[in-house]
N, C-alpha and C. Protein backbone atom coordinates (compact mmCIF):
# COMPACT_ATOMS: atom_id res chain seq x y z
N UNK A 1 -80.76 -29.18 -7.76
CA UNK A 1 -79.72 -30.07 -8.27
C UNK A 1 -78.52 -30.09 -7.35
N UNK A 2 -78.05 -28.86 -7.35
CA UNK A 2 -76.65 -28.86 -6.33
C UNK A 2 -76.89 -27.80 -5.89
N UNK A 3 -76.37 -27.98 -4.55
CA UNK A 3 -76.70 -26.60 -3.44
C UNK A 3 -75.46 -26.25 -2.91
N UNK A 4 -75.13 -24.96 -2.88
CA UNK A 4 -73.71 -24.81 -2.17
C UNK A 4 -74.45 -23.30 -0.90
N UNK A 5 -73.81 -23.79 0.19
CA UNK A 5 -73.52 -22.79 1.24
C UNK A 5 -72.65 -22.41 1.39
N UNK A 6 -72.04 -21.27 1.35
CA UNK A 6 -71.07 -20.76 1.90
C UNK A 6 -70.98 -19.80 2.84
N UNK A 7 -69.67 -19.60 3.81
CA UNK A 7 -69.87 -18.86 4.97
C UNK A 7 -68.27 -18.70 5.60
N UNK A 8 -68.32 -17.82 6.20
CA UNK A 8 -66.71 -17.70 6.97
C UNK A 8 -66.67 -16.49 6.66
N UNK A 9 -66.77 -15.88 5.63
CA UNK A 9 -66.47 -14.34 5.42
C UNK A 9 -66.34 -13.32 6.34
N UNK A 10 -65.61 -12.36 6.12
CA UNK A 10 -65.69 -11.19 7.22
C UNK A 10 -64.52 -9.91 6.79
N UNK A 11 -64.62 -9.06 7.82
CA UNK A 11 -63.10 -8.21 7.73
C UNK A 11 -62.47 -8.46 8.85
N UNK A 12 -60.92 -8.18 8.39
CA UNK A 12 -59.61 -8.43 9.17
C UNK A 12 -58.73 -7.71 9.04
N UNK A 13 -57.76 -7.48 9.88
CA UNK A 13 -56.93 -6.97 8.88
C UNK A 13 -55.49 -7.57 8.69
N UNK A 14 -54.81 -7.04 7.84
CA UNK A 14 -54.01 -7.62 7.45
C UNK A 14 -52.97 -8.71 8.37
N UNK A 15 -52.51 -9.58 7.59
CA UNK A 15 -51.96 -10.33 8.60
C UNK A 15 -52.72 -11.78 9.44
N UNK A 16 -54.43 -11.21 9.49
CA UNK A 16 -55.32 -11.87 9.89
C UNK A 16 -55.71 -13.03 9.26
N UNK A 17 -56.48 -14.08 9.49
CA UNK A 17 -56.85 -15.06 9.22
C UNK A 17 -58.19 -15.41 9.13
N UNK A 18 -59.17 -16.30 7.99
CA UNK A 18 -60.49 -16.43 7.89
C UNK A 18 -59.93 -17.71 7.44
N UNK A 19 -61.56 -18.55 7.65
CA UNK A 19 -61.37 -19.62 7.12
C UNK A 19 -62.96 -20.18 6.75
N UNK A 20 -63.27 -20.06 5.19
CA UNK A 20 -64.17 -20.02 4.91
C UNK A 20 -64.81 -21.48 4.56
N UNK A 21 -66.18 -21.72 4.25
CA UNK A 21 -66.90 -22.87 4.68
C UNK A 21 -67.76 -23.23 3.42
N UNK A 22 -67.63 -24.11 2.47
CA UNK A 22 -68.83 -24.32 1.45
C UNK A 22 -69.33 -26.02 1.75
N UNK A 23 -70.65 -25.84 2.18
CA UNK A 23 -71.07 -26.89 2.03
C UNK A 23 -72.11 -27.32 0.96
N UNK A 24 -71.93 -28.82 0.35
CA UNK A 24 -72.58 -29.20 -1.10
C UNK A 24 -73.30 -30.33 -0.98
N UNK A 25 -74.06 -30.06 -1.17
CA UNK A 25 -75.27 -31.23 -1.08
C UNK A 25 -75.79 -31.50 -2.88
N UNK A 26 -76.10 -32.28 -3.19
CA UNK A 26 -76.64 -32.65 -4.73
C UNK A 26 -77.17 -33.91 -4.79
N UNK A 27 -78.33 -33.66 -6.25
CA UNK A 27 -79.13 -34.82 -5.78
C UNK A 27 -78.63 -36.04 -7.25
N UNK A 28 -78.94 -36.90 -7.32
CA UNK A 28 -78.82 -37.79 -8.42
C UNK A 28 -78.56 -36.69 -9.98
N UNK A 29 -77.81 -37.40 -10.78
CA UNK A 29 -77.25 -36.43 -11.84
C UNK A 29 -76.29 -36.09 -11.97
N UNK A 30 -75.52 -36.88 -11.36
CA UNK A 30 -73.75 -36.93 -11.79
C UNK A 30 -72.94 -36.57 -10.59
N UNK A 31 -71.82 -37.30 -10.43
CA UNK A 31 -70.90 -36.87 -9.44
C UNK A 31 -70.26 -35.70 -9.16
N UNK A 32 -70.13 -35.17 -8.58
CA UNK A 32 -69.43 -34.01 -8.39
C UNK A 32 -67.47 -34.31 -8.29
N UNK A 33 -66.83 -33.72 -9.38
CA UNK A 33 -65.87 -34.26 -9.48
C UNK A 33 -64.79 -33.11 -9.15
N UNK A 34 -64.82 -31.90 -8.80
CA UNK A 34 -63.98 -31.02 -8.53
C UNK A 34 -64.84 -29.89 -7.62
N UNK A 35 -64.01 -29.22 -6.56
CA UNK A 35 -64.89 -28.22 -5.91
C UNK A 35 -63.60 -27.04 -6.02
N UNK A 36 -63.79 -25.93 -6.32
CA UNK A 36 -63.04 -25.05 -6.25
C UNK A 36 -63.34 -23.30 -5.52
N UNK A 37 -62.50 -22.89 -4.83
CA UNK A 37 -62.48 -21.74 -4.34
C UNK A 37 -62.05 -20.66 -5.57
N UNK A 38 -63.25 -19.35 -5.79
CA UNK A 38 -62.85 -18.94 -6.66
C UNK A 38 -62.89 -17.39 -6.14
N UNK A 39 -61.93 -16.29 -6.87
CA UNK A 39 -62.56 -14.75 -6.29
C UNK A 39 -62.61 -13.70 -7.22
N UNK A 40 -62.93 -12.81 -6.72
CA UNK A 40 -63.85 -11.76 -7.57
C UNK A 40 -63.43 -10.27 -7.06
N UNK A 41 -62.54 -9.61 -7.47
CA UNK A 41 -62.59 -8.41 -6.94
C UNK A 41 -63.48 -7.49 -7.71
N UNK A 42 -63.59 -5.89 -7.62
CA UNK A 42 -64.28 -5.11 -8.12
C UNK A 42 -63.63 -4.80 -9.31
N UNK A 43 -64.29 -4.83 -10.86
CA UNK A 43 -63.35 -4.59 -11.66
C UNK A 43 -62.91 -5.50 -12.51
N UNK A 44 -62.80 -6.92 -11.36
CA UNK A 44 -61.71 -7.76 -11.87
C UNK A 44 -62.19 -8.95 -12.55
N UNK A 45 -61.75 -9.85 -13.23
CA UNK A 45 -62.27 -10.85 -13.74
C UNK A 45 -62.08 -12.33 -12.16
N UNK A 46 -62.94 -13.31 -12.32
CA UNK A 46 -63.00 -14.00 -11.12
C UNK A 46 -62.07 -14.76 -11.58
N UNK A 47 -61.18 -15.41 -10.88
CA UNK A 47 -59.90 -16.31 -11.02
C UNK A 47 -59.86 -17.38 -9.71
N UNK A 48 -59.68 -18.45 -9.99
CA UNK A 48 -59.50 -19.44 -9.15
C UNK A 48 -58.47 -19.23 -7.86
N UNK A 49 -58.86 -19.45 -7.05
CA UNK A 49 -57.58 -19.45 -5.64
C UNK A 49 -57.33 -20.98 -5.10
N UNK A 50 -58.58 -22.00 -5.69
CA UNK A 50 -57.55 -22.98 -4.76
C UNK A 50 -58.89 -23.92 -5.20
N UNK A 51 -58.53 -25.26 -5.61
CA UNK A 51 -59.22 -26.50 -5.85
C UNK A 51 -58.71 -27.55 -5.31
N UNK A 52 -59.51 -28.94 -5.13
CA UNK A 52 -59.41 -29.80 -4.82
C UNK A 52 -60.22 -30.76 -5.78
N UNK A 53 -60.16 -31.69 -6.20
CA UNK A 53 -60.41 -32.50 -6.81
C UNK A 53 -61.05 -34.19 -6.41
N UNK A 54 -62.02 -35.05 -6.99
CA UNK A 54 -62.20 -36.25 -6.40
C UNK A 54 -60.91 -37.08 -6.30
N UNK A 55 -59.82 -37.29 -6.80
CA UNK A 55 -58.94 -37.72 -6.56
C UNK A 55 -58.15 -37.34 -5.45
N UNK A 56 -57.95 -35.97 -5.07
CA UNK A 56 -57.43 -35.83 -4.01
C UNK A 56 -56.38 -34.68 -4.46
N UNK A 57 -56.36 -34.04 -6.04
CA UNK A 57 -55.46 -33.36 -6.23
C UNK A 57 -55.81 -31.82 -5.62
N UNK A 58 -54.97 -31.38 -5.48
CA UNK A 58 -55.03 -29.71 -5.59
C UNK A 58 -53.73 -28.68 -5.84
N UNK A 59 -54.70 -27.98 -6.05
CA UNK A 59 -54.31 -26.75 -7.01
C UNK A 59 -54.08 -25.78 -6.45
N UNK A 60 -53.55 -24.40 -6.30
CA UNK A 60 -53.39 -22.99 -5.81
C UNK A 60 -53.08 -22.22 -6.85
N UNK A 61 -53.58 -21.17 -6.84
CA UNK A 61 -53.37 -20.32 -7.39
C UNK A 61 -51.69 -19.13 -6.93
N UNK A 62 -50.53 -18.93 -7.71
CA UNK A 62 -49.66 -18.59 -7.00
C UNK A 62 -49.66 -17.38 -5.98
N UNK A 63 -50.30 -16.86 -6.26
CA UNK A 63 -50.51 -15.69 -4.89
C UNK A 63 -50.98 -16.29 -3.82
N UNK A 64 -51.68 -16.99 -3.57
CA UNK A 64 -51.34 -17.60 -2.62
C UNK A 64 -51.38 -18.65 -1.72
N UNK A 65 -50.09 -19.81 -2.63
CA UNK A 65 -49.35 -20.53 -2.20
C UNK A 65 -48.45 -20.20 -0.90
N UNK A 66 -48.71 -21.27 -0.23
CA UNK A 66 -47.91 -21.45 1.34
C UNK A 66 -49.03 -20.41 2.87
N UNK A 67 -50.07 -19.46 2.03
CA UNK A 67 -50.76 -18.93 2.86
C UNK A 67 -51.94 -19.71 2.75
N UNK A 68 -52.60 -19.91 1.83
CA UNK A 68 -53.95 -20.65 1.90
C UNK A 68 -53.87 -22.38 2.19
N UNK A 69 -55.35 -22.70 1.98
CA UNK A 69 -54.52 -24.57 2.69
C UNK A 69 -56.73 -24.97 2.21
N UNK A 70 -56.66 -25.63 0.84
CA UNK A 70 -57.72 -26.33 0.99
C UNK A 70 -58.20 -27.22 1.41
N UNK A 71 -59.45 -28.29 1.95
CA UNK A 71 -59.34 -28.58 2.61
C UNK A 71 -60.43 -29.70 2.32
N UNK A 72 -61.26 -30.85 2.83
CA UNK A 72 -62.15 -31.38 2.53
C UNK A 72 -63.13 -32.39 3.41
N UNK A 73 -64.06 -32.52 3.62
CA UNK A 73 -64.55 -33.71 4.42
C UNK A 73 -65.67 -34.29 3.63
N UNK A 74 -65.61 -35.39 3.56
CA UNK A 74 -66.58 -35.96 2.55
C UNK A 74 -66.13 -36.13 1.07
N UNK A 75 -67.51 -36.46 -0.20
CA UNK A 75 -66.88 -36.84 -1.52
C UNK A 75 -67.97 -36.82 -1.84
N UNK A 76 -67.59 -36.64 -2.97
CA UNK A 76 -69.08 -36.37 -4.76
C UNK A 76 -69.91 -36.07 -4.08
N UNK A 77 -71.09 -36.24 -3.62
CA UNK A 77 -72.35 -35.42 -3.78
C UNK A 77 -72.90 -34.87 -2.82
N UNK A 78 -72.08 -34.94 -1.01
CA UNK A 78 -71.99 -34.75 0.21
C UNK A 78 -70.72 -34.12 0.73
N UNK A 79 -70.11 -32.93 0.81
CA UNK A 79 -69.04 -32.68 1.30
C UNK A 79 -68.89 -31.43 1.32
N UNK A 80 -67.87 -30.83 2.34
CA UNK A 80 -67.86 -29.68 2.88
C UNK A 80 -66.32 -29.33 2.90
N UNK A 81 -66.18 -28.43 1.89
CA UNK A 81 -64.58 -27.70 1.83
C UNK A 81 -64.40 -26.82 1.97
N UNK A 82 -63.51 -26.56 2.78
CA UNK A 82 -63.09 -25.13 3.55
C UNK A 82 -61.94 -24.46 2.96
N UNK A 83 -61.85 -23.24 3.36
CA UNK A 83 -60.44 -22.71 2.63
C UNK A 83 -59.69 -22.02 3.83
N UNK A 84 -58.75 -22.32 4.70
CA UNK A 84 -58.39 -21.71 5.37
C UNK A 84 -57.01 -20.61 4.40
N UNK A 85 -57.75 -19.19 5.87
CA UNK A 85 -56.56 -18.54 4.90
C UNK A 85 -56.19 -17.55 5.93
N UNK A 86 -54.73 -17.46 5.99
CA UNK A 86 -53.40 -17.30 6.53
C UNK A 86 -53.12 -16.04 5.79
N UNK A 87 -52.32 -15.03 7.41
CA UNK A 87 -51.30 -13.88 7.01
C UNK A 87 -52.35 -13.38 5.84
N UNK A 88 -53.27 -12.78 5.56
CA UNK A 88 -53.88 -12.71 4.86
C UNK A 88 -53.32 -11.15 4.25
N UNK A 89 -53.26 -10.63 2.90
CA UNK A 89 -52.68 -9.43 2.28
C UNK A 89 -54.17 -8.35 1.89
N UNK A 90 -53.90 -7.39 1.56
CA UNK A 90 -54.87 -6.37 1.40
C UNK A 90 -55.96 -6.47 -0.05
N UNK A 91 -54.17 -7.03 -0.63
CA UNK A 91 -54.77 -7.72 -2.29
C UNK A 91 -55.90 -8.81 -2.38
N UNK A 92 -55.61 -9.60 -1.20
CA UNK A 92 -57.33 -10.65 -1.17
C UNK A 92 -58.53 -10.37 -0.55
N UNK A 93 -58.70 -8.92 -0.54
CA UNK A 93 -59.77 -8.66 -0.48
C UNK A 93 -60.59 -9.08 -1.74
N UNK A 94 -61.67 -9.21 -1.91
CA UNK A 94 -62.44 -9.95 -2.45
C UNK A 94 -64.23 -10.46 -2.30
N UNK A 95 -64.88 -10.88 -3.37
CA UNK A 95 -65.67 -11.90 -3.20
C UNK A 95 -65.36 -12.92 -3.26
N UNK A 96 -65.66 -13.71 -2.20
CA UNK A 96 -65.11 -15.33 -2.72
C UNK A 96 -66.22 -16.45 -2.82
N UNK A 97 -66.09 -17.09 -3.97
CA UNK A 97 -67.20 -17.95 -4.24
C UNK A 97 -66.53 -19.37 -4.59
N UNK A 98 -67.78 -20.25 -4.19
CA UNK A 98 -66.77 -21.93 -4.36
C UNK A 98 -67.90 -22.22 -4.98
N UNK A 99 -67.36 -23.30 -6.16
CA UNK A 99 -67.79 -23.90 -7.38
C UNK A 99 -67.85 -25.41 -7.44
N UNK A 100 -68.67 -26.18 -7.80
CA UNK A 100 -68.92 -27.32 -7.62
C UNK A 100 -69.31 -27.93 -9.50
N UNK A 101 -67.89 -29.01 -9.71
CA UNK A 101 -67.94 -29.22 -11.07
C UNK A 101 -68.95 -30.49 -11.59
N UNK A 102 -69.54 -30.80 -12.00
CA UNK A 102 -69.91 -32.12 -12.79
C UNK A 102 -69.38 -31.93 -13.94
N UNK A 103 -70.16 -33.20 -14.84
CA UNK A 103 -69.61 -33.49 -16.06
C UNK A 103 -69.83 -32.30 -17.24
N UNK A 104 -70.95 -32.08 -17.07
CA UNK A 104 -71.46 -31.23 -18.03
C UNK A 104 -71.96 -29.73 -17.54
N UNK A 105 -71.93 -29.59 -16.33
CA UNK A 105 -72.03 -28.68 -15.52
C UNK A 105 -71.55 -28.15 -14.50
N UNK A 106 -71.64 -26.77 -13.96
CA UNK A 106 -70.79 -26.15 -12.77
C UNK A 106 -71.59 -25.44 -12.16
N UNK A 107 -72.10 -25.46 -10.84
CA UNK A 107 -72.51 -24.78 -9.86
C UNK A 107 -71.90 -23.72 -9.01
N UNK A 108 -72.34 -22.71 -8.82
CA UNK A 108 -71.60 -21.65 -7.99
C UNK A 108 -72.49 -21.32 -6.68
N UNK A 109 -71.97 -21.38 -6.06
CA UNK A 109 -72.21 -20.57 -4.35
C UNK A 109 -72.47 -19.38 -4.68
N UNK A 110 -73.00 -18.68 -3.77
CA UNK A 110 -73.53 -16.78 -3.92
C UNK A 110 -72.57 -15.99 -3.50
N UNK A 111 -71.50 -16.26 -2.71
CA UNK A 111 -70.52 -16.03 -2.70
C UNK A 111 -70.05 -14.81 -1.12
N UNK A 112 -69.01 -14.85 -0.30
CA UNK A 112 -69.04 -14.56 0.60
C UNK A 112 -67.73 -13.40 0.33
N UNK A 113 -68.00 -12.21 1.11
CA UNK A 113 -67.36 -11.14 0.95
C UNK A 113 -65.48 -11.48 2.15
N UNK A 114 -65.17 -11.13 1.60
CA UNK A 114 -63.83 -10.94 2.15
C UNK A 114 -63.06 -9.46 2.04
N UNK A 115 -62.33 -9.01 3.51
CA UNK A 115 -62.40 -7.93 3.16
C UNK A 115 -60.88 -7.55 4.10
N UNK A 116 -59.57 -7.55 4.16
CA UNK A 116 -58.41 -6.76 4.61
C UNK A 116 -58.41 -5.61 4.84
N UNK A 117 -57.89 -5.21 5.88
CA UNK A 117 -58.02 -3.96 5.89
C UNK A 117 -56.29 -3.67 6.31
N UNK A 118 -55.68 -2.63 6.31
CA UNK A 118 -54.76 -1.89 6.64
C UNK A 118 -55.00 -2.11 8.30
């Protein structure tokens, strides 16, 4: 139905920069109307970091606003959104997974490790 790749992941360390890659392919069965960057620490519950929307809106999550920057090429059922991410803190270490919305459904990526270091 919907396929997400994702990729960019790695370690850095602080200060450093990644800029991660989900690409979405889907077949007939509804538009894809929102794609979102989401993360996952150990422990933690997964919380959104950063969406974009078919309209063109987006979203951040406030931690981090002015460092991250979503991104997009393409629309609904072909497109590839990236998350570049800036000055990066120890706190976003993470899994990070991007989500792909329809109407009645949400797809998730397998999700790519992110990792700060000191």
């Amino acid at each position: 139905q919907v396929q997400l790749l994702e990729s960019g992941g790695g370690s850095v360390p602080a200060g450093g920069s990644l800029r991660l890659s989900c690409e979405i392919s889907a077949n007939i069965g509804g538009v894809i109307t929102a794609v979102g960057w989401y993360r996952q620490a150990p422990g933690k519950q997964r919380d959104l970091v950063a969406g974009i929307a078919t309209d063109g809106n987006i979203k951040y999550s406030d931690s981090v606003k002015g460092r991250f920057t979503i991104t997009r090429d393409g629309l609904y059922n072909s497109q590839t959104v990236w998350l570049q991410m800036n000055n990066l803190k120890i706190d976003d270490t993470a899994t990070y997974y991007c989500k792909a919305e329809r109407r009645f459904a949400d797809y998730w990526g397998q999700g790519t490790q992110v990792t700060v270091h000191s």
